[in-house]
N, C-alpha and C. Protein backbone atom coordinates (compact mmCIF):
# COMPACT_ATOMS: atom_id res chain seq x y z
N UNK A 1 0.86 -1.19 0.00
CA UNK A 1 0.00 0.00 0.00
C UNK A 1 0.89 1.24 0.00
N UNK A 2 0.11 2.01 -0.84
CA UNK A 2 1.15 3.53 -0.66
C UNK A 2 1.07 4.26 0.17
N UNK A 3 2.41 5.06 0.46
CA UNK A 3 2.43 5.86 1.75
C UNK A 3 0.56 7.08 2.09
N UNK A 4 0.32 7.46 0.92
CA UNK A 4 -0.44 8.09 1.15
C UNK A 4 -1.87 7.56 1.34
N UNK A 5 -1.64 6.13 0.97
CA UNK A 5 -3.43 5.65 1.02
C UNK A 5 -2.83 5.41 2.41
N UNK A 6 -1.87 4.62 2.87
CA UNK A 6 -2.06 4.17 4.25
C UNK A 6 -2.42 5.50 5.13
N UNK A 7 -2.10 6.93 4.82
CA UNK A 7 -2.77 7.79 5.76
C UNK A 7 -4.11 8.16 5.77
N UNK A 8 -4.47 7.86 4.20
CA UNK A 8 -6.06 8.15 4.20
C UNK A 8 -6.84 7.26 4.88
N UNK A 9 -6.16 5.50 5.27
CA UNK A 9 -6.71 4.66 5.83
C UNK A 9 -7.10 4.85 7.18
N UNK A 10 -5.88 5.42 7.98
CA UNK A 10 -5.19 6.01 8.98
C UNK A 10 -6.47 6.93 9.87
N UNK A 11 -6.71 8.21 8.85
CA UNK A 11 -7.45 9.10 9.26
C UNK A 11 -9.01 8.52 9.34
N UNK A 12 -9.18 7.50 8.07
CA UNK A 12 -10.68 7.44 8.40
C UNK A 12 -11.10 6.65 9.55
N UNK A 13 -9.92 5.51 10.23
CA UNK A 13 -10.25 4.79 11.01
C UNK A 13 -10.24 5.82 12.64
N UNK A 14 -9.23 6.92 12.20
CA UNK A 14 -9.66 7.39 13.61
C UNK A 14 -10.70 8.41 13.79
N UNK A 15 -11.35 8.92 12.47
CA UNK A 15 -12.63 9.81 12.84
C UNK A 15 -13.55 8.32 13.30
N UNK A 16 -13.85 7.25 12.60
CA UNK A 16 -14.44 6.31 12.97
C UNK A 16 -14.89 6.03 14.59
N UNK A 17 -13.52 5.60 15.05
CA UNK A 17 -13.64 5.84 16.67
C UNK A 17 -14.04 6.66 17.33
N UNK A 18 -13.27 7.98 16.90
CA UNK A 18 -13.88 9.02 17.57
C UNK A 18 -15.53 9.20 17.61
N UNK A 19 -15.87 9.02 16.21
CA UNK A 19 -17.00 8.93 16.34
C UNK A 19 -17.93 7.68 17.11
N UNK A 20 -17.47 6.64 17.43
CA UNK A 20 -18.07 5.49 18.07
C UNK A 20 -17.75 5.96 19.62
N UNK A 21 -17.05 6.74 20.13
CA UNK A 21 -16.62 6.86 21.59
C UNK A 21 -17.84 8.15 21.55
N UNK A 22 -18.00 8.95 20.83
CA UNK A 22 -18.94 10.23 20.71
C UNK A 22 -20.48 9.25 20.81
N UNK A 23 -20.52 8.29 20.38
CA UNK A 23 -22.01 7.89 20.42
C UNK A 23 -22.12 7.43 22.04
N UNK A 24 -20.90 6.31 22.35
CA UNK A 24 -21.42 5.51 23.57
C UNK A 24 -20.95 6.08 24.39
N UNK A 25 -20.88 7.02 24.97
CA UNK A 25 -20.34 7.95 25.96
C UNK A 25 -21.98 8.48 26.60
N UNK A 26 -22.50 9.16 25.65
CA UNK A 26 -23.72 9.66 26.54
C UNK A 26 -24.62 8.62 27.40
N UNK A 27 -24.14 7.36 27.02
CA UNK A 27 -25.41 6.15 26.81
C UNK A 27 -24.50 5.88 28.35
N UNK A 28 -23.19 5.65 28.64
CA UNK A 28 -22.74 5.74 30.31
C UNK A 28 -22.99 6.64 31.22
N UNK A 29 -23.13 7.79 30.30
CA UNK A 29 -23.40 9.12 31.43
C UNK A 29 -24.74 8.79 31.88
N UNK A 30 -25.69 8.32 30.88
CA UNK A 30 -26.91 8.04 31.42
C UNK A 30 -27.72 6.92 32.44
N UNK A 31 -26.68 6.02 32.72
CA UNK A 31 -27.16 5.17 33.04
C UNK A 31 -26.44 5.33 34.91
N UNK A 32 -25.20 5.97 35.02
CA UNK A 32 -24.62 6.72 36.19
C UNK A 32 -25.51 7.41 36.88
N UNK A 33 -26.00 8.45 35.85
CA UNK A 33 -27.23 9.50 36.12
C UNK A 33 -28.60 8.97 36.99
N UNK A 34 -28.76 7.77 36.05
CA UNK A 34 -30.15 7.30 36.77
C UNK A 34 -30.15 6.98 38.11
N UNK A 35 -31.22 7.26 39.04
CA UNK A 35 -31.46 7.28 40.12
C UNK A 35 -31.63 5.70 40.75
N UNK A 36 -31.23 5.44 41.97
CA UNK A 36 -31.38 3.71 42.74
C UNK A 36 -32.87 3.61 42.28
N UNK A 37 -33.26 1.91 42.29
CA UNK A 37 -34.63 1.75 42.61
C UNK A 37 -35.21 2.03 44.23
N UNK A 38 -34.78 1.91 44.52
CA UNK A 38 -34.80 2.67 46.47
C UNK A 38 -35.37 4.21 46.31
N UNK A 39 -34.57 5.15 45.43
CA UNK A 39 -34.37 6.42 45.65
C UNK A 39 -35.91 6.62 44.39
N UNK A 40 -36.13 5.99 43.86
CA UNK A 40 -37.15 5.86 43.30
C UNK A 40 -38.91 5.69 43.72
N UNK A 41 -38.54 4.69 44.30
CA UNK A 41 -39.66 4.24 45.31
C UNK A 41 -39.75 5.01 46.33
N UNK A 42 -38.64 5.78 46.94
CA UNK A 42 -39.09 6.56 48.02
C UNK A 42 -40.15 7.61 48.02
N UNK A 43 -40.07 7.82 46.10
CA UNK A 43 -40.79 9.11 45.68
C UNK A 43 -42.47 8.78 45.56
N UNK A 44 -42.74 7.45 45.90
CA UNK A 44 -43.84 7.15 45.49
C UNK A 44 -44.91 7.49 47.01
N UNK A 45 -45.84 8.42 46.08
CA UNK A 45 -46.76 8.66 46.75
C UNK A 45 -46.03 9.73 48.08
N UNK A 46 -45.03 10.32 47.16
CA UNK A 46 -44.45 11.06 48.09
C UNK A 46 -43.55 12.02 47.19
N UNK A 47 -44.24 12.79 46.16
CA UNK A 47 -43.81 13.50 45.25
C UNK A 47 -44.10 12.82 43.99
N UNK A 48 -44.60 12.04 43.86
CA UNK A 48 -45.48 11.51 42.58
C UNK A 48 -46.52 12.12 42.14
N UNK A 49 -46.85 12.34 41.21
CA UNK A 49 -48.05 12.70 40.62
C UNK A 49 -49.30 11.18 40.54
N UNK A 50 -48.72 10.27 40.16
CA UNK A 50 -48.95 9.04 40.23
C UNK A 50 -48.44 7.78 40.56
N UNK A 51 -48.66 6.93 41.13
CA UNK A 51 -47.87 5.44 41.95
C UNK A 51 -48.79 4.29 41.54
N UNK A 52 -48.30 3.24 40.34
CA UNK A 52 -48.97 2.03 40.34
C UNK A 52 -48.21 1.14 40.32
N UNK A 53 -48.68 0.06 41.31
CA UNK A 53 -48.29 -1.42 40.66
C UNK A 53 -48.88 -2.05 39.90
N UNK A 54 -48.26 -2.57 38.71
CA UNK A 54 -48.88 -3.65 37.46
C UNK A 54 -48.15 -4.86 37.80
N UNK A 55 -48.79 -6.17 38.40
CA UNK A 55 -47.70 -7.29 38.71
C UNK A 55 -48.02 -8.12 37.10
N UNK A 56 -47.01 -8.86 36.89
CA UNK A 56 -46.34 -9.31 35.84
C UNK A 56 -46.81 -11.01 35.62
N UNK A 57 -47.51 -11.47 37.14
CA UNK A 57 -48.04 -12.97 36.99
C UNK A 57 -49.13 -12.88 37.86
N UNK A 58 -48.81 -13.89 38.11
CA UNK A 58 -50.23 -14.52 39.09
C UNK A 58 -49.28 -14.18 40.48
N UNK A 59 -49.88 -14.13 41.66
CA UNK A 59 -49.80 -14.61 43.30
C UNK A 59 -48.90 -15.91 43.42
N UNK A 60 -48.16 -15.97 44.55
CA UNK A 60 -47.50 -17.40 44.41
C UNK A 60 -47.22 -17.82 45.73
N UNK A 61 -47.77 -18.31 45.84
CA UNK A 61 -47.54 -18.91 47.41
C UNK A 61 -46.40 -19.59 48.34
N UNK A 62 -45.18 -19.66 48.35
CA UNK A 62 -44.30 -20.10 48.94
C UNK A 62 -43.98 -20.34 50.43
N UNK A 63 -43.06 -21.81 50.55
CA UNK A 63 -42.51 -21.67 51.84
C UNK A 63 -41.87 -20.80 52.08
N UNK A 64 -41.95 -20.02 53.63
CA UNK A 64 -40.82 -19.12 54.43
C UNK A 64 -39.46 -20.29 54.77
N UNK A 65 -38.70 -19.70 55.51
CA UNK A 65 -37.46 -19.98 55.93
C UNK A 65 -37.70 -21.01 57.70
N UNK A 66 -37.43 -21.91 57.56
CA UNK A 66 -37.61 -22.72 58.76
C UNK A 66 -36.77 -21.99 59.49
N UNK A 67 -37.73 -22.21 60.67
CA UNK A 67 -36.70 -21.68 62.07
C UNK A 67 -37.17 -22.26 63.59
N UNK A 68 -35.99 -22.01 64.36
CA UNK A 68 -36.45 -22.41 65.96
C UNK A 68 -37.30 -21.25 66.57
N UNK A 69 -38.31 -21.78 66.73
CA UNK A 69 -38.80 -21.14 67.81
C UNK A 69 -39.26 -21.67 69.32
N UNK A 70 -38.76 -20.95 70.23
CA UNK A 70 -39.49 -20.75 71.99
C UNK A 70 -37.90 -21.30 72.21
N UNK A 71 -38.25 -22.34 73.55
CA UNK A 71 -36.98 -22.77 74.01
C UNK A 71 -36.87 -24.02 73.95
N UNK A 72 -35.76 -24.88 74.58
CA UNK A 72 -35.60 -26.26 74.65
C UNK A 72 -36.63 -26.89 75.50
N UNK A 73 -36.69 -27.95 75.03
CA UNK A 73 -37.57 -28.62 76.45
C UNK A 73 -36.65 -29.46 76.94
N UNK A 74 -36.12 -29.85 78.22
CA UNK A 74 -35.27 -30.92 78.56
C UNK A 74 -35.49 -32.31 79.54
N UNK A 75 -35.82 -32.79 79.28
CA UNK A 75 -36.22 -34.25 80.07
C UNK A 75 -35.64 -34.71 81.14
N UNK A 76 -35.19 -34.85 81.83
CA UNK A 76 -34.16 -35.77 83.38
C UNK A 76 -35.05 -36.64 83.90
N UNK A 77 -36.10 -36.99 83.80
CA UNK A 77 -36.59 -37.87 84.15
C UNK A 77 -36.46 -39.68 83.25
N UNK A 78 -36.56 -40.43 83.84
CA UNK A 78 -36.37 -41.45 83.06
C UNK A 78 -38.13 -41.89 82.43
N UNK A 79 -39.08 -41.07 82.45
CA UNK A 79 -40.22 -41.72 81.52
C UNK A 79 -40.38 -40.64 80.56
N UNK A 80 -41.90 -41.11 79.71
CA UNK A 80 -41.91 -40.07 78.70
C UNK A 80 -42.49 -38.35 79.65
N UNK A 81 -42.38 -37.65 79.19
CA UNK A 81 -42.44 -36.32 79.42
C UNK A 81 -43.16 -34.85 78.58
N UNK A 82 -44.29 -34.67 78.80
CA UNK A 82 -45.09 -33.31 78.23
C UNK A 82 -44.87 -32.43 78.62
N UNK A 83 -43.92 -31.46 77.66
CA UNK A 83 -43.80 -30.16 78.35
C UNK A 83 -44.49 -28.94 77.04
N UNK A 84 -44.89 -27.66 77.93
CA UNK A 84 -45.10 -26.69 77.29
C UNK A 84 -43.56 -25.50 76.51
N UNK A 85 -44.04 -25.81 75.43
CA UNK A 85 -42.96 -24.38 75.41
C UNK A 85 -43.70 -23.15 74.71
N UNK A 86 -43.41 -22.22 75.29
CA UNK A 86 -44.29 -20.65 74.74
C UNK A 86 -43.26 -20.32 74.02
N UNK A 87 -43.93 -20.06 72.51
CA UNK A 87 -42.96 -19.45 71.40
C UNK A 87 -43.84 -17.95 71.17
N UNK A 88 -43.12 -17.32 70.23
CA UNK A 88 -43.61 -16.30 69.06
C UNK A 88 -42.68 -15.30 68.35
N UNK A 89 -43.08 -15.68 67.14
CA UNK A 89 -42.69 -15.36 65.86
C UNK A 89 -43.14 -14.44 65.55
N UNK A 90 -42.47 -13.59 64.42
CA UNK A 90 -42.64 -12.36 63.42
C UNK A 90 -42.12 -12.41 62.52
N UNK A 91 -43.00 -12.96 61.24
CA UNK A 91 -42.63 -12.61 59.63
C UNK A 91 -43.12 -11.42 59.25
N UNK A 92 -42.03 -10.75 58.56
CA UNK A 92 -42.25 -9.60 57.69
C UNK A 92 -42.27 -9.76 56.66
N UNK A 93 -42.89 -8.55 55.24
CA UNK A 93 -41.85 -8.67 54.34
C UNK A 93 -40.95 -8.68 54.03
N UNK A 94 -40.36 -8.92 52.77
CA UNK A 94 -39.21 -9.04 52.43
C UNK A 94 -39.25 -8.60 50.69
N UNK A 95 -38.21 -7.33 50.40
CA UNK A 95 -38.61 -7.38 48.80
C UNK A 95 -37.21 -7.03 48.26
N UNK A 96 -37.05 -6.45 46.82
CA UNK A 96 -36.13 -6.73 46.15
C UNK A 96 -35.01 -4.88 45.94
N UNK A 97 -35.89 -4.35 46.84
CA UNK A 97 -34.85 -2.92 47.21
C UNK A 97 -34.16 -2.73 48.72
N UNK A 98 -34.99 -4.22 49.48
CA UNK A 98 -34.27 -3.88 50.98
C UNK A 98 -35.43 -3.47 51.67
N UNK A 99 -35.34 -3.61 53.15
CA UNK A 99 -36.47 -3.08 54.10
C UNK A 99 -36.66 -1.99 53.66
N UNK A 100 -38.36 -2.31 53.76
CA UNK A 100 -39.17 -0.80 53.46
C UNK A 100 -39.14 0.41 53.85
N UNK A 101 -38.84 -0.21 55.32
CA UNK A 101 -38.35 1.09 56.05
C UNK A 101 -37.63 2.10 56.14
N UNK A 102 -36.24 1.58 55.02
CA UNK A 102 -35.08 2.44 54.85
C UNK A 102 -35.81 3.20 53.15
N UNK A 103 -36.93 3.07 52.67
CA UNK A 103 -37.21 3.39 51.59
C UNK A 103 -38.21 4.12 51.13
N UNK A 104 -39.15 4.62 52.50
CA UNK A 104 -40.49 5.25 52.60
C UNK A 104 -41.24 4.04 52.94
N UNK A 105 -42.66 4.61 53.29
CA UNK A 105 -43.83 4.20 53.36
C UNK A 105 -44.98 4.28 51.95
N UNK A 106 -44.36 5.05 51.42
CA UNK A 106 -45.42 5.49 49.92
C UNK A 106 -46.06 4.14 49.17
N UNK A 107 -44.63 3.49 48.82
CA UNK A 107 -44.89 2.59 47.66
C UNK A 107 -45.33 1.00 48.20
N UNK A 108 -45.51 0.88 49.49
CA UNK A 108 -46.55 0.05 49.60
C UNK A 108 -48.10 0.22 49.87
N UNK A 109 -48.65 1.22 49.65
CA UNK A 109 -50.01 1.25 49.39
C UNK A 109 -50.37 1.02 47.54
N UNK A 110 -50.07 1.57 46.60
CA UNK A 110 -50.17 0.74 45.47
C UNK A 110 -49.54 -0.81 45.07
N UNK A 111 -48.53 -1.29 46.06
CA UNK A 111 -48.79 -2.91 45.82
C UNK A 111 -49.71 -3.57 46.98
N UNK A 112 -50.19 -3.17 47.87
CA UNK A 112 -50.92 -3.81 48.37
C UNK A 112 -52.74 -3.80 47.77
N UNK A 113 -52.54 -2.10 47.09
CA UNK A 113 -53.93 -1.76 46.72
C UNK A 113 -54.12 -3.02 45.50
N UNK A 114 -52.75 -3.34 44.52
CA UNK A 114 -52.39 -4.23 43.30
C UNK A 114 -53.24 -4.95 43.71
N UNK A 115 -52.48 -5.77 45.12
CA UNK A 115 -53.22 -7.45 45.45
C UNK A 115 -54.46 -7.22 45.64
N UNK A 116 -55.01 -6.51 46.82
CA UNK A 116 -56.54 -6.39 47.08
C UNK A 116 -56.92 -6.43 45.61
N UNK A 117 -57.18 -5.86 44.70
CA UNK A 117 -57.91 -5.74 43.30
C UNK A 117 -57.97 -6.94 42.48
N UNK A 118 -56.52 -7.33 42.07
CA UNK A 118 -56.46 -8.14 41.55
C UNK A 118 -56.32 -9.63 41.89
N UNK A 119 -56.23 -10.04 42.85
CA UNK A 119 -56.07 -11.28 43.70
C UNK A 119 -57.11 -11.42 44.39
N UNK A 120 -57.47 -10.62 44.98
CA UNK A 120 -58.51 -10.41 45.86
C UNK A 120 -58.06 -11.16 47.20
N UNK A 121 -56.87 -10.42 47.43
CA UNK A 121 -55.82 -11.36 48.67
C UNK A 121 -55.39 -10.02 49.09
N UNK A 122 -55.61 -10.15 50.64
CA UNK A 122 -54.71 -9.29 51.80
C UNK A 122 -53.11 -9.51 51.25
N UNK A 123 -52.63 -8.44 51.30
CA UNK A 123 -50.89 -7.73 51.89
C UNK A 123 -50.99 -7.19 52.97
N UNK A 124 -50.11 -8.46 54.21
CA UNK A 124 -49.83 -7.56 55.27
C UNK A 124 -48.52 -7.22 55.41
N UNK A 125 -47.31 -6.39 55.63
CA UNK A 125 -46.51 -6.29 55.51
C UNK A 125 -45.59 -6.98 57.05
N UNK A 126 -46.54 -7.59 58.12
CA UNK A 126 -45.80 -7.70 59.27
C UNK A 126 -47.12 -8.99 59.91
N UNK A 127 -46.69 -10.13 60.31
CA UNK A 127 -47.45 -10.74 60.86
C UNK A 127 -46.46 -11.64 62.37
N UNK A 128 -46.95 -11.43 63.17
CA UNK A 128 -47.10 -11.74 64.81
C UNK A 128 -47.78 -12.69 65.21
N UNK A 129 -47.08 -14.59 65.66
CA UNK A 129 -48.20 -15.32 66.20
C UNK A 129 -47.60 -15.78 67.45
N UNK A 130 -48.27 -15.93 68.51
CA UNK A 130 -47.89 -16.26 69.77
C UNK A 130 -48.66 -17.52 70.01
N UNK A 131 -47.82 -18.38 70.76
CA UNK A 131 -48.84 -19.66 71.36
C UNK A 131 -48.01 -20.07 72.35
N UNK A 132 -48.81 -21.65 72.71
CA UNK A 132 -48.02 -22.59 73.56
C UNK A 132 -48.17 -23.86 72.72
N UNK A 133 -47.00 -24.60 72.83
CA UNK A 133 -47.53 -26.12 72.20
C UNK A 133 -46.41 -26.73 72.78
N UNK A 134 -47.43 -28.01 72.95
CA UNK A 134 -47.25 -29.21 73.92
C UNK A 134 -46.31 -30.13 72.74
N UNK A 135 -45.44 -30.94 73.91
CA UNK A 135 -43.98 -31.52 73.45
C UNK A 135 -43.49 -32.48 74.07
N UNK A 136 -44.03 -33.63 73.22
CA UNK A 136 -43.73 -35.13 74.57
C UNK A 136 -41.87 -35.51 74.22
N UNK A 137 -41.27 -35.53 75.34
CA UNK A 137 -39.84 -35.56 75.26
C UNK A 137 -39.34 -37.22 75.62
N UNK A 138 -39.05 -38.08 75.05
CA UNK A 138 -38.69 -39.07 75.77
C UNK A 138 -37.31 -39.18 76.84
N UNK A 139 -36.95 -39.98 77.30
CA UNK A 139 -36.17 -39.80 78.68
C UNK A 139 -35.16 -39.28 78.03
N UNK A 140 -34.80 -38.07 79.04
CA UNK A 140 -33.32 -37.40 78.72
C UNK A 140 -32.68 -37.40 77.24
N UNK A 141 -33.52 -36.70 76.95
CA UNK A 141 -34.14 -36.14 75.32
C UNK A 141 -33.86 -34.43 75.62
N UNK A 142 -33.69 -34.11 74.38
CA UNK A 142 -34.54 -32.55 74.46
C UNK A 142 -35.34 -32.55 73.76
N UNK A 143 -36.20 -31.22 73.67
CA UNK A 143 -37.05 -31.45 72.40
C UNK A 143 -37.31 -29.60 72.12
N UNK A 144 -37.42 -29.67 71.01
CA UNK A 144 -37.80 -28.13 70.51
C UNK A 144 -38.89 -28.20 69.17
N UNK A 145 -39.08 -26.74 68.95
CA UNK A 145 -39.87 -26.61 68.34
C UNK A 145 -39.45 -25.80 66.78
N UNK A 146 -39.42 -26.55 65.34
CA UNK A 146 -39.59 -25.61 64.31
C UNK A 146 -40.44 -25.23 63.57
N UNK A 147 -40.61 -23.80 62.99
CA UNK A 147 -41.98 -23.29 62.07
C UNK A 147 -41.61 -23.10 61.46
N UNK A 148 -42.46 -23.03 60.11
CA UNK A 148 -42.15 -22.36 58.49
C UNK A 148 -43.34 -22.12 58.17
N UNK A 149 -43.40 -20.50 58.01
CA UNK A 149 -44.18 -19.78 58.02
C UNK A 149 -44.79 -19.89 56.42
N UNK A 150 -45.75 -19.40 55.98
CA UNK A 150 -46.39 -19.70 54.38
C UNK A 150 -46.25 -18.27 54.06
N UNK A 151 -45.15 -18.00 52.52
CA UNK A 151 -45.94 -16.46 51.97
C UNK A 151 -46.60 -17.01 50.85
N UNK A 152 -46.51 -15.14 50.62
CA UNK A 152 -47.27 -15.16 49.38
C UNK A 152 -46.23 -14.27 48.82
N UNK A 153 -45.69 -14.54 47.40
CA UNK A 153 -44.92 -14.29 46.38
C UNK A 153 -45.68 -13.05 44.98
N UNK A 154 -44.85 -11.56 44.86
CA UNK A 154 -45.87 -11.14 43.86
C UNK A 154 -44.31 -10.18 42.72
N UNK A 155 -44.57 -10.47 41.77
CA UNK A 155 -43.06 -10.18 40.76
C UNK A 155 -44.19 -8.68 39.75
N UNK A 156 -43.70 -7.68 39.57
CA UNK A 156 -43.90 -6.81 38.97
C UNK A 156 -43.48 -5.73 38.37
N UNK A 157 -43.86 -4.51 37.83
CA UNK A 157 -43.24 -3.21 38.10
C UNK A 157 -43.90 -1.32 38.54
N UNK A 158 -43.57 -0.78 39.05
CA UNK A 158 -43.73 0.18 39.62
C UNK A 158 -43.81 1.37 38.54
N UNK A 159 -45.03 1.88 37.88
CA UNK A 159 -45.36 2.79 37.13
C UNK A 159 -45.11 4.58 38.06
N UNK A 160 -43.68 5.00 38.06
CA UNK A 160 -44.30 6.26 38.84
C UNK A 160 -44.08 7.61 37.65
N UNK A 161 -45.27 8.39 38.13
CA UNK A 161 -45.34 9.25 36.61
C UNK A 161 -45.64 10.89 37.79
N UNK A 162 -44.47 11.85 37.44
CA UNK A 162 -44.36 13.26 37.96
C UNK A 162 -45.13 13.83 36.99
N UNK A 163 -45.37 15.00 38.18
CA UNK A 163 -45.91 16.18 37.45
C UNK A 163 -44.80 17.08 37.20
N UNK A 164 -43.55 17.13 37.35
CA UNK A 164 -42.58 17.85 37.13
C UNK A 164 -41.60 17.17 36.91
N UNK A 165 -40.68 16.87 36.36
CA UNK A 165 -39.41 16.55 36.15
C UNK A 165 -38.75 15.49 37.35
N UNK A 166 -38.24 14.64 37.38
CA UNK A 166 -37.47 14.14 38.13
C UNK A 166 -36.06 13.41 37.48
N UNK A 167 -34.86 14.18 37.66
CA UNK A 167 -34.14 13.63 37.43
C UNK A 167 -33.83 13.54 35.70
N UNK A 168 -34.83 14.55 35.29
CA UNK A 168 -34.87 14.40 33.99
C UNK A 168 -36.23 13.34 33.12
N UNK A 169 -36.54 12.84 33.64
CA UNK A 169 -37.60 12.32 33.05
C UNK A 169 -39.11 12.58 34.13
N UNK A 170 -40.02 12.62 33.54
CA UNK A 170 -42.01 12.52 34.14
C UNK A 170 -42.18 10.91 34.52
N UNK A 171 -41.59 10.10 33.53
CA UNK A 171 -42.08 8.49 33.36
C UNK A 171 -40.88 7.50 34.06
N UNK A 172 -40.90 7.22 35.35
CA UNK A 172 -40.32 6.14 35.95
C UNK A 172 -40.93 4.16 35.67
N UNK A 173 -39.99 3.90 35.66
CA UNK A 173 -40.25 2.46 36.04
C UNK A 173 -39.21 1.41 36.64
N UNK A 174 -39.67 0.48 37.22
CA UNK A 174 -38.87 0.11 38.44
C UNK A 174 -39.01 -1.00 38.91
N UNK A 175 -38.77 -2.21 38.48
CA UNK A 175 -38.60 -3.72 38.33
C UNK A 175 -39.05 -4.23 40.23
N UNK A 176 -39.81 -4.85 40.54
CA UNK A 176 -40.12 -4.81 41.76
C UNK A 176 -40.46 -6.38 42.25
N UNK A 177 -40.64 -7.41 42.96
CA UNK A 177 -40.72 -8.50 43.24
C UNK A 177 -40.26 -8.34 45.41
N UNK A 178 -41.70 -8.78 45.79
CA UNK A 178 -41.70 -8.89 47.48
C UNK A 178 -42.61 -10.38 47.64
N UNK A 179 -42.45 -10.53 48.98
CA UNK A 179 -43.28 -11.48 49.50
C UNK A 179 -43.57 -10.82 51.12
N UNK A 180 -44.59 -11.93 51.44
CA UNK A 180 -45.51 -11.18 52.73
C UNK A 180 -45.90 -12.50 53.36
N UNK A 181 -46.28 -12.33 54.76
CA UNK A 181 -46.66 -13.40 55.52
C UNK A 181 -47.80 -13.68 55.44
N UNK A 182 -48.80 -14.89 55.19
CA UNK A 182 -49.69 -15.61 55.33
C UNK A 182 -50.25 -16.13 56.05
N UNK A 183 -51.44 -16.28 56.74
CA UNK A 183 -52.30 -16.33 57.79
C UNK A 183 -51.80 -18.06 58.77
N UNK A 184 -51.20 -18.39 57.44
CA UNK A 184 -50.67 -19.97 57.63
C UNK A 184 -49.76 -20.24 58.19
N UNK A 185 -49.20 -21.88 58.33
CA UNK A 185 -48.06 -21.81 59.13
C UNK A 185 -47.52 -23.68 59.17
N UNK A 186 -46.75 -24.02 59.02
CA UNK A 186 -46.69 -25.55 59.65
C UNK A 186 -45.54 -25.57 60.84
N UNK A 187 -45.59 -26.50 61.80
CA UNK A 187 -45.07 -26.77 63.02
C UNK A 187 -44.63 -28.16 62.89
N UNK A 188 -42.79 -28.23 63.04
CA UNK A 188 -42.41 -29.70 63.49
C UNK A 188 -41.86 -29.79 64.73
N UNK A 189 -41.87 -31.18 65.69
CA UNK A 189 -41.51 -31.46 66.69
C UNK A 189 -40.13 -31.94 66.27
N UNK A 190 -38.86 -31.44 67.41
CA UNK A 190 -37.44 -32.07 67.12
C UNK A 190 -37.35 -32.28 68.56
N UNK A 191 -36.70 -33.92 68.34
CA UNK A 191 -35.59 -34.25 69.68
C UNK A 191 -34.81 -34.84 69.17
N UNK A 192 -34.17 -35.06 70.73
CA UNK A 192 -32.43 -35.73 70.31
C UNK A 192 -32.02 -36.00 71.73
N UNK A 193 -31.20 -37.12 71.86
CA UNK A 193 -30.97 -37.02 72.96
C UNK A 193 -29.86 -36.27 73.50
N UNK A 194 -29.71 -35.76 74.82
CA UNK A 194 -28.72 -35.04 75.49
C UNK A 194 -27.45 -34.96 75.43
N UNK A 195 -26.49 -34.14 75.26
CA UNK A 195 -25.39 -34.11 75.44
C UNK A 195 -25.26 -34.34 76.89
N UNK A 196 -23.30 -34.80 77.13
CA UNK A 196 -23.03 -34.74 78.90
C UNK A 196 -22.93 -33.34 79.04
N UNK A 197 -22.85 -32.28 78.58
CA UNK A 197 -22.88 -31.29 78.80
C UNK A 197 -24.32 -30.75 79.00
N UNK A 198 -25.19 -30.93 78.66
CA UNK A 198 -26.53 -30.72 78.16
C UNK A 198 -27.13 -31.22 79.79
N UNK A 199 -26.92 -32.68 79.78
CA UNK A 199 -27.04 -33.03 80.97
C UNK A 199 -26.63 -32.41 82.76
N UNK A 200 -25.43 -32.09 82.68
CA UNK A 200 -24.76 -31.77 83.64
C UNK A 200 -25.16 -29.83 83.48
N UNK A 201 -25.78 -29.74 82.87
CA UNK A 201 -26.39 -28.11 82.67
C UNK A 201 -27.99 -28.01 83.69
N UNK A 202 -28.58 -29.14 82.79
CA UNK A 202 -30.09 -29.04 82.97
C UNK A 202 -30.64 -29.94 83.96
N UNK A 203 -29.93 -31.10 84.29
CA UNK A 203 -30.26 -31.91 85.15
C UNK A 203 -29.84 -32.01 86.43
């Protein structure tokens, strides 16, 4: 190639770039620019002009997370053994920007208003159950108690639309997926027998 085409080659490949760094440059600035989904949702129903949830499926019902609840029961006697143990639990929600709390209060009245309408199912955001339940321990056993609480599962997105500017745009949207506690619940009985430590503690 001749000296002079190789510069004409030269030059067009670097307006080229230049011009490809001139396109995708604004398209990073913009996406830096955009605001958290947190900082988003905070605005809802709290400088919104409008706040909806549109969920994306159906309701879905899932297991919660097993856990211990109340205390041990411990046996020293050598027959079988009924003891009470007083538990209580608190499931909350749980969603996909982090506790609500750090995020406003706004934007759960349009997903809960969502479910009521369209499900025709309560959103509670906090559920509380207290009891006692009985726990036959065999000899020098312990015995405890686990629950797994029932939600309810809802995947969507968050329509928020200003009357003024935010951030540069009127029209937000905001990818959203929570779950919530359910009126439900299942309960298993665990034993095992004692450690010598366990023993020499409780007995």
């Amino acid at each position: 190639m001749k000296p002079h085409s190789r510069a004409r080659w030269a030059g067009a490949l670097a307006v080229l770039f230049a011009g490809s760094s001139l396109l995708t440059a604004p398209a990073a600035q913009g996406e830096e620019s955009r605001p958290t989904d947190a900082e988003l949702l905070a605005k809802c129903e709290n400088g919104t002009k409008k706040c909806v949830f549109h969920p994306s499926g159906p309701l879905v019902e899932t297991a919660g997370e097993r856990r211990k609840v109340g205390d041990e029961a411990y046996n020293c006697t050598p027959r079988l053994q009924r003891s009470g143990i007083t538990w209580s639990d608190t499931v909350e929600e749980t969603n996909s920007v982090g506790n609500s709390a750090t995020v406003g209060t706004g934007f759960g009245g349009p997903l809960s208003l969502s479910v009521s309408t369209s499900f025709e199912r309560t959103w509670k955001k906090s559920r509380t159950e207290s009891a006692t339940t009985f726990i036959d321990v065999r000899p020098y056993q312990v015995g405890w108690l686990e629950r797994t609480p029932d939600l309810q599962k809802v995947e969507g997105t968050y329509e928020l639309i200003f009357k003024d500017r935010f951030e540069g745009k009127r029209y937000w949207y905001v990818p959203f997926e929570a779950t919530a506690p359910l009126e439900t619940s299942s309960m298993v009985q665990r034993t095992r027998p004692m450690t010598k430590d366990e023993k020499a503690n409780h007995c």
